[in-house]
Protein backbone atom coordinates (compact mmCIF):
# COMPACT_ATOMS: atom_id res chain seq x y z
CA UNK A 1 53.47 -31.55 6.90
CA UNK A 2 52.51 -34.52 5.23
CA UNK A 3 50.95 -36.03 7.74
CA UNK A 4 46.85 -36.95 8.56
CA UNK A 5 45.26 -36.61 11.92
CA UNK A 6 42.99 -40.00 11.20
CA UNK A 7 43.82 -43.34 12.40
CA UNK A 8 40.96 -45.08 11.40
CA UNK A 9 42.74 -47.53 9.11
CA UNK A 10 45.32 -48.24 12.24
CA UNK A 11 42.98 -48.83 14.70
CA UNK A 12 40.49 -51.42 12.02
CA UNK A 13 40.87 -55.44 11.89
CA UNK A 14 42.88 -56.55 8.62
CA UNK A 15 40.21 -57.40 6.95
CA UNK A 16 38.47 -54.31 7.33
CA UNK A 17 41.33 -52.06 6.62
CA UNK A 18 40.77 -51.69 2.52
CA UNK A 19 37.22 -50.09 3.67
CA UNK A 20 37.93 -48.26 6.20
CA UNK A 21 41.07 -46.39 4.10
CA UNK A 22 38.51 -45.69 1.69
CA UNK A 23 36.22 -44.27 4.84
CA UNK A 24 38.93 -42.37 6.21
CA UNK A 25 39.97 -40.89 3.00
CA UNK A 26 36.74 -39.53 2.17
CA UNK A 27 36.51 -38.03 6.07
CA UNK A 28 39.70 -35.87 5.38
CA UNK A 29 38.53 -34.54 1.76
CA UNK A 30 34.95 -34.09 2.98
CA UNK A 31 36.67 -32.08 5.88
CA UNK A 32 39.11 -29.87 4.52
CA UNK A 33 36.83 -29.43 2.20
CA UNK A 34 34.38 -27.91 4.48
CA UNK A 35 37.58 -25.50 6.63
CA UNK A 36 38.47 -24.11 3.39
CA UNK A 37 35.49 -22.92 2.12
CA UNK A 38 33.45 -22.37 5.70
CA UNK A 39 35.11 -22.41 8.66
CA UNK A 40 38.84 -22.09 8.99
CA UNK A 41 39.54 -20.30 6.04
CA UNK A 42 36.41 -18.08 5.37
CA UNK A 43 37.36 -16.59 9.14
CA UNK A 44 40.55 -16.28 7.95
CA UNK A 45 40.17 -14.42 4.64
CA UNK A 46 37.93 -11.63 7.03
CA UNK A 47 40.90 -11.29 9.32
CA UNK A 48 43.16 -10.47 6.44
CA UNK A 49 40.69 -8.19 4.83
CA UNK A 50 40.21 -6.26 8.09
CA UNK A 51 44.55 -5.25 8.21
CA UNK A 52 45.08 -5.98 4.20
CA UNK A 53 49.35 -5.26 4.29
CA UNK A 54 50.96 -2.38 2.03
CA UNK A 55 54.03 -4.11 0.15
CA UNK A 56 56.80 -2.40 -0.77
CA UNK A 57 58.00 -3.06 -4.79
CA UNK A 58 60.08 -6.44 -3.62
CA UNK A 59 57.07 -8.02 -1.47
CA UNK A 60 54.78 -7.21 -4.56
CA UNK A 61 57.18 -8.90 -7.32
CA UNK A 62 57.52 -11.79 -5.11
CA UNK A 63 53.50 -11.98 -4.98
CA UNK A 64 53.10 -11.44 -8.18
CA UNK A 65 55.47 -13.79 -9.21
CA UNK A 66 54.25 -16.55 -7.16
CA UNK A 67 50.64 -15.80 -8.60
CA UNK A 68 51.70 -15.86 -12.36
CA UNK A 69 54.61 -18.13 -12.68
CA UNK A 70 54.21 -20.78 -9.14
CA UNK A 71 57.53 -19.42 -8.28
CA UNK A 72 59.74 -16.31 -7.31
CA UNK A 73 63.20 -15.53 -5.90
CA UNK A 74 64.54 -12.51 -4.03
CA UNK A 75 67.85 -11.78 -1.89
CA UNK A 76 67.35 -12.44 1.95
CA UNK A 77 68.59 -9.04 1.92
CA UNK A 78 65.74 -7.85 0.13
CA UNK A 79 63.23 -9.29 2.59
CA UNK A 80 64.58 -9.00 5.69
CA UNK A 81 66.51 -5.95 6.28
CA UNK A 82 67.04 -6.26 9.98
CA UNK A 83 70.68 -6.78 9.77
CA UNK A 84 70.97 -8.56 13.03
CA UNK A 85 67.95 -10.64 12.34
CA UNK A 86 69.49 -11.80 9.31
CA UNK A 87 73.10 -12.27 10.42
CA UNK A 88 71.47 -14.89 13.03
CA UNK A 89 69.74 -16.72 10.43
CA UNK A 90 73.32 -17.30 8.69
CA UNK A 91 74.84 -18.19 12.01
CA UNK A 92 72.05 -19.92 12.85
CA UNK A 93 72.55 -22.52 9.62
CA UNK A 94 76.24 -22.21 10.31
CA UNK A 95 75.66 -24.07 13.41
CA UNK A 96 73.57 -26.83 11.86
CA UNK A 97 76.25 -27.39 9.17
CA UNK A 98 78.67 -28.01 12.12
CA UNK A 99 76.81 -30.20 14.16
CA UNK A 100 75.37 -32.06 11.02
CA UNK A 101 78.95 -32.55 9.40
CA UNK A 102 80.24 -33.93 13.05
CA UNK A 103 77.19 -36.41 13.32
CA UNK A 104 77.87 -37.23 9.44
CA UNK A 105 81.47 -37.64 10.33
CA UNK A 106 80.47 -40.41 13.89
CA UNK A 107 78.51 -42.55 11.10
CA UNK A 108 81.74 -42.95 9.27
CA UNK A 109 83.25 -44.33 12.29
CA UNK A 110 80.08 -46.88 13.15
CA UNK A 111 79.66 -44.32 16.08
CA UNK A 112 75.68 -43.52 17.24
CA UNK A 113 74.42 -40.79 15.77
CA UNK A 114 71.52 -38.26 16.53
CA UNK A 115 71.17 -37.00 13.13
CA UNK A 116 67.81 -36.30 12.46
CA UNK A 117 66.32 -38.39 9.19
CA UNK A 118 62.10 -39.07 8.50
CA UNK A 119 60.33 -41.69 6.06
CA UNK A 120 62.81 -43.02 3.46
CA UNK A 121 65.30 -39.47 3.18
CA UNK A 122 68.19 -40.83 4.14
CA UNK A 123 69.66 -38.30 1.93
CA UNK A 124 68.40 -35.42 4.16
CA UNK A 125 69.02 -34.25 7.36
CA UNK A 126 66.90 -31.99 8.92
CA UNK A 127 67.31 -29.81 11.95
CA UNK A 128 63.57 -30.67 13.68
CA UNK A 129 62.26 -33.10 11.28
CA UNK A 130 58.54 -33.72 13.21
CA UNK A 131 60.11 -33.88 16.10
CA UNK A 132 57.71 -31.35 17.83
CA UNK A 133 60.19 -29.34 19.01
CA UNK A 134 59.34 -26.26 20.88
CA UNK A 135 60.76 -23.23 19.68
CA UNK A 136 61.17 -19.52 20.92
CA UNK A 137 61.89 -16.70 19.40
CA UNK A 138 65.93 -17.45 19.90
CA UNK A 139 64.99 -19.51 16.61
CA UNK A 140 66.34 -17.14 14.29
CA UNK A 141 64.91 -18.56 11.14
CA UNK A 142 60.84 -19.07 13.22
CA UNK A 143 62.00 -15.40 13.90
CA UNK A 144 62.64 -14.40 10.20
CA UNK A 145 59.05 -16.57 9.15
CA UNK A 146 57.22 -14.53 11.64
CA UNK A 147 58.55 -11.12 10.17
CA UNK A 148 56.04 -8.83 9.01
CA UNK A 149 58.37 -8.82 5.56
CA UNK A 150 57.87 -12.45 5.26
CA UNK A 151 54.43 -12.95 7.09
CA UNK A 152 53.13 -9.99 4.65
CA UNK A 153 54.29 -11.80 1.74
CA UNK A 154 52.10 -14.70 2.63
CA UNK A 155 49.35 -13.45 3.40
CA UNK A 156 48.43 -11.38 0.63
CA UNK A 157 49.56 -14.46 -1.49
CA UNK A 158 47.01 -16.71 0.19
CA UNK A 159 44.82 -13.11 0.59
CA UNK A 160 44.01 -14.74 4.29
CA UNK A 161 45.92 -15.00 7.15
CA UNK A 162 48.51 -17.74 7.03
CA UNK A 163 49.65 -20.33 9.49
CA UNK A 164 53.15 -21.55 10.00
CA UNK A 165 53.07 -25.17 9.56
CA UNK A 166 56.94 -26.25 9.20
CA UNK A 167 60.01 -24.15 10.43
CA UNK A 168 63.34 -26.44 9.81
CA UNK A 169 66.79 -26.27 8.39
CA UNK A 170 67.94 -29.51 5.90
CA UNK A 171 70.97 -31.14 5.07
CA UNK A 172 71.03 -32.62 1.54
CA UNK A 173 73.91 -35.17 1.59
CA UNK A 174 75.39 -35.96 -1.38
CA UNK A 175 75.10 -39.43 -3.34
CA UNK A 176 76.50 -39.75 -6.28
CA UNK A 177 75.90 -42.84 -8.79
CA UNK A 178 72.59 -43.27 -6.73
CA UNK A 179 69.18 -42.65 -8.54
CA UNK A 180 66.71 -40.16 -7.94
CA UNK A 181 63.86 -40.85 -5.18
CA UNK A 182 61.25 -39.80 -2.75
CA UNK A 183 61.24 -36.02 -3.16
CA UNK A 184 63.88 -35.89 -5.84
CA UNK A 185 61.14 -36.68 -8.23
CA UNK A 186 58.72 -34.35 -9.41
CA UNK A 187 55.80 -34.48 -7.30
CA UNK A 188 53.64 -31.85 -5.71
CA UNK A 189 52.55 -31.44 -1.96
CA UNK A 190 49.45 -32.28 -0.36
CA UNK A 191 49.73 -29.71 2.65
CA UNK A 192 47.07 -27.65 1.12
CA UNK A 193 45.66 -25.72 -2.14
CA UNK A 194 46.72 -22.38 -0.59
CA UNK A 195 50.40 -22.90 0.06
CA UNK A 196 53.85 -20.95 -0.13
CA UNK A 197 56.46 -22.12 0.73
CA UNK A 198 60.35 -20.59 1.25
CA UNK A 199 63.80 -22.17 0.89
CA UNK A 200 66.58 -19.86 1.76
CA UNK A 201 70.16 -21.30 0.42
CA UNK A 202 72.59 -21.18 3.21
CA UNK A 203 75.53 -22.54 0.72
CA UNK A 204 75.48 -21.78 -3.14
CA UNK A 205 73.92 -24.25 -4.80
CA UNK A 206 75.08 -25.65 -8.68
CA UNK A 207 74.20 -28.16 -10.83
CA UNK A 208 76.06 -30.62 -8.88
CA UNK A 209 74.23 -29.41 -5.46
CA UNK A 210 70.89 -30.50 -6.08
CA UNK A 211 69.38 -27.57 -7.10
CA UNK A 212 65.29 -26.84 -6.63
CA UNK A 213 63.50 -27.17 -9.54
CA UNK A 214 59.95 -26.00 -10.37
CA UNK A 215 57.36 -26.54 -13.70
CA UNK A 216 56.54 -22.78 -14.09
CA UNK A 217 52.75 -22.16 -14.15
CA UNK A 218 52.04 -25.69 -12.87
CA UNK A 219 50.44 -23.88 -9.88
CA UNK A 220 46.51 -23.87 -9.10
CA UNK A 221 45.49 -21.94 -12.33
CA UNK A 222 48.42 -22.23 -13.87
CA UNK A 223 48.43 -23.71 -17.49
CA UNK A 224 50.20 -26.76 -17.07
CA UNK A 225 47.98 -27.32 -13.23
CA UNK A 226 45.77 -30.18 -15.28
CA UNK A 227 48.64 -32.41 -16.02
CA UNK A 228 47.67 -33.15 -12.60
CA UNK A 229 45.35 -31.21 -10.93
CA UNK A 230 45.56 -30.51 -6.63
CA UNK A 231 43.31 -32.63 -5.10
CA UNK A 232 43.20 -33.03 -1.51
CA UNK A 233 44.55 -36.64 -0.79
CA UNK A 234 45.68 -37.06 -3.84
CA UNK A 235 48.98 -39.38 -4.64
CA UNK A 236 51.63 -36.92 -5.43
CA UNK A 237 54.25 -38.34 -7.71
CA UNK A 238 54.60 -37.60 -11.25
CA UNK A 239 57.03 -40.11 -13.63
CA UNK A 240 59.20 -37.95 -15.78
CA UNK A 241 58.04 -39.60 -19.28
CA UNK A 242 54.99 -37.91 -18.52
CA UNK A 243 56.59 -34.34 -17.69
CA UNK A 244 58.85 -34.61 -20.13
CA UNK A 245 56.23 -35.87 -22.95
CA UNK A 246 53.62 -32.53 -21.86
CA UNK A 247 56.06 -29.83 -20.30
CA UNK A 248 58.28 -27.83 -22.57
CA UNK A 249 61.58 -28.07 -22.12
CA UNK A 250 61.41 -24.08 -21.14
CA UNK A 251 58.38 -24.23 -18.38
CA UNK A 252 61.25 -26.61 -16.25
CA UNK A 253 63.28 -24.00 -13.93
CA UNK A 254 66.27 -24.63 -12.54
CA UNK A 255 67.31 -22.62 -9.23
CA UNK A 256 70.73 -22.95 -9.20
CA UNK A 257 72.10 -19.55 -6.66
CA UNK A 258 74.50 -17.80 -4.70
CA UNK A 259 73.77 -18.37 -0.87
CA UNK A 260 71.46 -15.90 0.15
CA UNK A 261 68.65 -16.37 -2.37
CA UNK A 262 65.43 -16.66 -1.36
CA UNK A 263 62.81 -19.31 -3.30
CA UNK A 264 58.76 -18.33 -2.88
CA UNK A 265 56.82 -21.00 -4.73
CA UNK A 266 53.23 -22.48 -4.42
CA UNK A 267 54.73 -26.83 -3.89
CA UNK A 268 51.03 -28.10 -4.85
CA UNK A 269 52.69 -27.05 -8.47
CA UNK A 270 55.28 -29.75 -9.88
CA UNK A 271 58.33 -29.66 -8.11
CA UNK A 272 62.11 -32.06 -7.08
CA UNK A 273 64.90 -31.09 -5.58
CA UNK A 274 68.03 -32.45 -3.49
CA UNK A 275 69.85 -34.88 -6.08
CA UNK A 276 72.93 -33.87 -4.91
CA UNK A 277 75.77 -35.34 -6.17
CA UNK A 278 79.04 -33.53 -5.92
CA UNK A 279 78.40 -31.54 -2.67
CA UNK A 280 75.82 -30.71 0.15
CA UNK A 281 72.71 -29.04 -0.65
CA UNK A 282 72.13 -26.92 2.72
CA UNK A 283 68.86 -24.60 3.30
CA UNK A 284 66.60 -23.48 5.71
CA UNK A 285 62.27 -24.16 4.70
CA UNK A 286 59.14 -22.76 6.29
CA UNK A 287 56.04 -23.76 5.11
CA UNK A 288 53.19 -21.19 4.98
CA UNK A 289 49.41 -22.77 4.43
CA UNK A 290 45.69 -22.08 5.09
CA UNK A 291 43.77 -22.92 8.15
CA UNK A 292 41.93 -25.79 6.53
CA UNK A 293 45.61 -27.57 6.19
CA UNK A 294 45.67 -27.80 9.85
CA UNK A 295 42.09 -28.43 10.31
CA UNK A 296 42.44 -31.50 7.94
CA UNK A 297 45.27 -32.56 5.88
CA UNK A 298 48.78 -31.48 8.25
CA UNK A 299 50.40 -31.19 11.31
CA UNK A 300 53.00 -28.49 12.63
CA UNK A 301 56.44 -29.84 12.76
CA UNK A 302 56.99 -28.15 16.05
CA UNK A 303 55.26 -26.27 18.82
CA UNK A 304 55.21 -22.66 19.86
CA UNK A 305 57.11 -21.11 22.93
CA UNK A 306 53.76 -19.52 24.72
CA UNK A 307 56.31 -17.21 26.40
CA UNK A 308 57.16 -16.17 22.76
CA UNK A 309 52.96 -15.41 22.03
CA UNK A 310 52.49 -12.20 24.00
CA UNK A 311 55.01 -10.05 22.18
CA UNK A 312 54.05 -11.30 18.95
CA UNK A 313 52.10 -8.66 16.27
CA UNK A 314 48.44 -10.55 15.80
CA UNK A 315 48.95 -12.06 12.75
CA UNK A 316 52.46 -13.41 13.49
CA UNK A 317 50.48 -15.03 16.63
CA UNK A 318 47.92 -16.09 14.57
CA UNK A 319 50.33 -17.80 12.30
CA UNK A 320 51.93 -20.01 14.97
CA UNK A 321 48.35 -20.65 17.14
């Protein structure tokens, strides 16, 4: 996530590194550019059209919603009705919150902590980060991802077969009197074009929790996409003057929830989150994006069990390959 493969730039003199930035930028457009629409994702798109999914009334909302407005919610009840499946997922983030509270708690005391923090968030703590931490299918929320309720969901969205690019659980700690940064401004994601992404609250979340928030229809062919169009590469921030001055005050959605809601939204749309100021903001994200992502523009944030590959349904295998 958020991450290119190239080192070019690292690897040039000083002088030489304004050029070859320029060199190496081009390389990664020109590239994903040719995965999405010959290679990766044109193999992809036949796989999915060869085992197209039947959705039941919730997975179709969600799809449709994503498609019309950049954004839909549904209960985690709603999309995955394995009980015990889901009853590990809320174990499994009330573990995090217990170990991330402790190592929250060490700081205080100027002891060594191993919380896990990447590329100016202190204000979130994440369970992996990009780590590359290999997980099994004892990961209850890779588990949940790689559901045919969820894994359906994405793939008709995309209408190919989806990888799994980012499995974690995050932290949000609060800050008040502190100004908004890094992903608490709006911004939109780079991963890919073809993206969904999920955010299950673990905790309600208010207005004082640092609620998602999402410019409806700011997705790829969405009416308010040209404020500033996807590009591959592209710089992602957005200053608020600028939303504020060319987004109705009613296209800007607030998710504030009960725990248990589940966020679909296409993140190359305008998008913050995490200014939390009165309490923690705690979630668990998987990020669901198109071959040429990987090909090109991303990295996984962790690695697959291969123990966990043979009893896996093809496109759930597919997803994490």
């Amino acid at each position: 996530m958020h991450r290119q493969r190239a080192t070019l730039v690292a690897r040039a003199p000083g002088r030489a590194k304004p050029l070859a930035e320029v060199v190496q930028r081009s390389g990664i457009v020109a590239n994903y550019k040719l995965h999405d629409s010959l290679l990766s994702n044109r193999s992809s798109r036949r796989l999915y059209a060869k085992q197209q999914p039947q959705l039941d009334e919730v997975q179709q909302r969600v799809v449709d919603g994503v498609r019309e407005q950049g954004f839909a919610r549904a209960r985690l009840d709603e999309i995955i009705l394995d009980d015990p499946l889901r009853e590990a997922v809320e174990a499994q983030g009330a573990a995090f919150v217990d170990e991330t509270e402790r190592g929250l708690a060490d700081e205080g005391t100027g002891s060594d902590s191993a919380l896990r923090r990447h590329g100016g968030k202190d204000f979130l703590v994440r369970a992996h980060a990009f780590d590359g931490v290999r997980l099994g299918l004892d990961h209850a929320w890779l588990r949940a991802c790689l559901s045919s309720r969820m894994l359906d969901i994405a793939n008709t969205y995309l209408d190919m077969w989806a990888k799994l690019s980012y499995v974690d659980l995050w932290y949000t700690v609060p800050q008040p009197g502190e100004e908004r940064t890094a992903s608490q401004l709006w911004h939109f994601d780079f991963d890919d074009k073809h993206l969904l992404k999920a955010f299950l609250y673990l905790h309600d979340v208010d207005a004082q929790t640092g609620p998602f928030e999402y410019i409806a229809e700011s997705q790829p062919g969405g009416r308010y996409h040209d404020l500033h169009p996807w590009r591959p590469m592209a710089y992602g921030r957005v200053p608020e003057e600028e939303v504020k001055r060319e987004i109705p005050d009613e296209a800007v959605q607030t998710f504030t929830a009960p725990a248990g809601t589940i966020l679909f939204c296409n993140t190359s749309g305008l998008h913050r989150g995490g200014f939390a100021s009165g309490a923690p903001r705690i979630l668990a994200t998987a990020t669901y994006c198109s071959p040429a992502s990987l090909a090109a523009l991303s990295v996984r944030n962790y690695e697959i069990n291969p123990s966990a590959l043979p009893g896996l349904p093809d496109a759930s295998r597919f997803a994490v390959s």
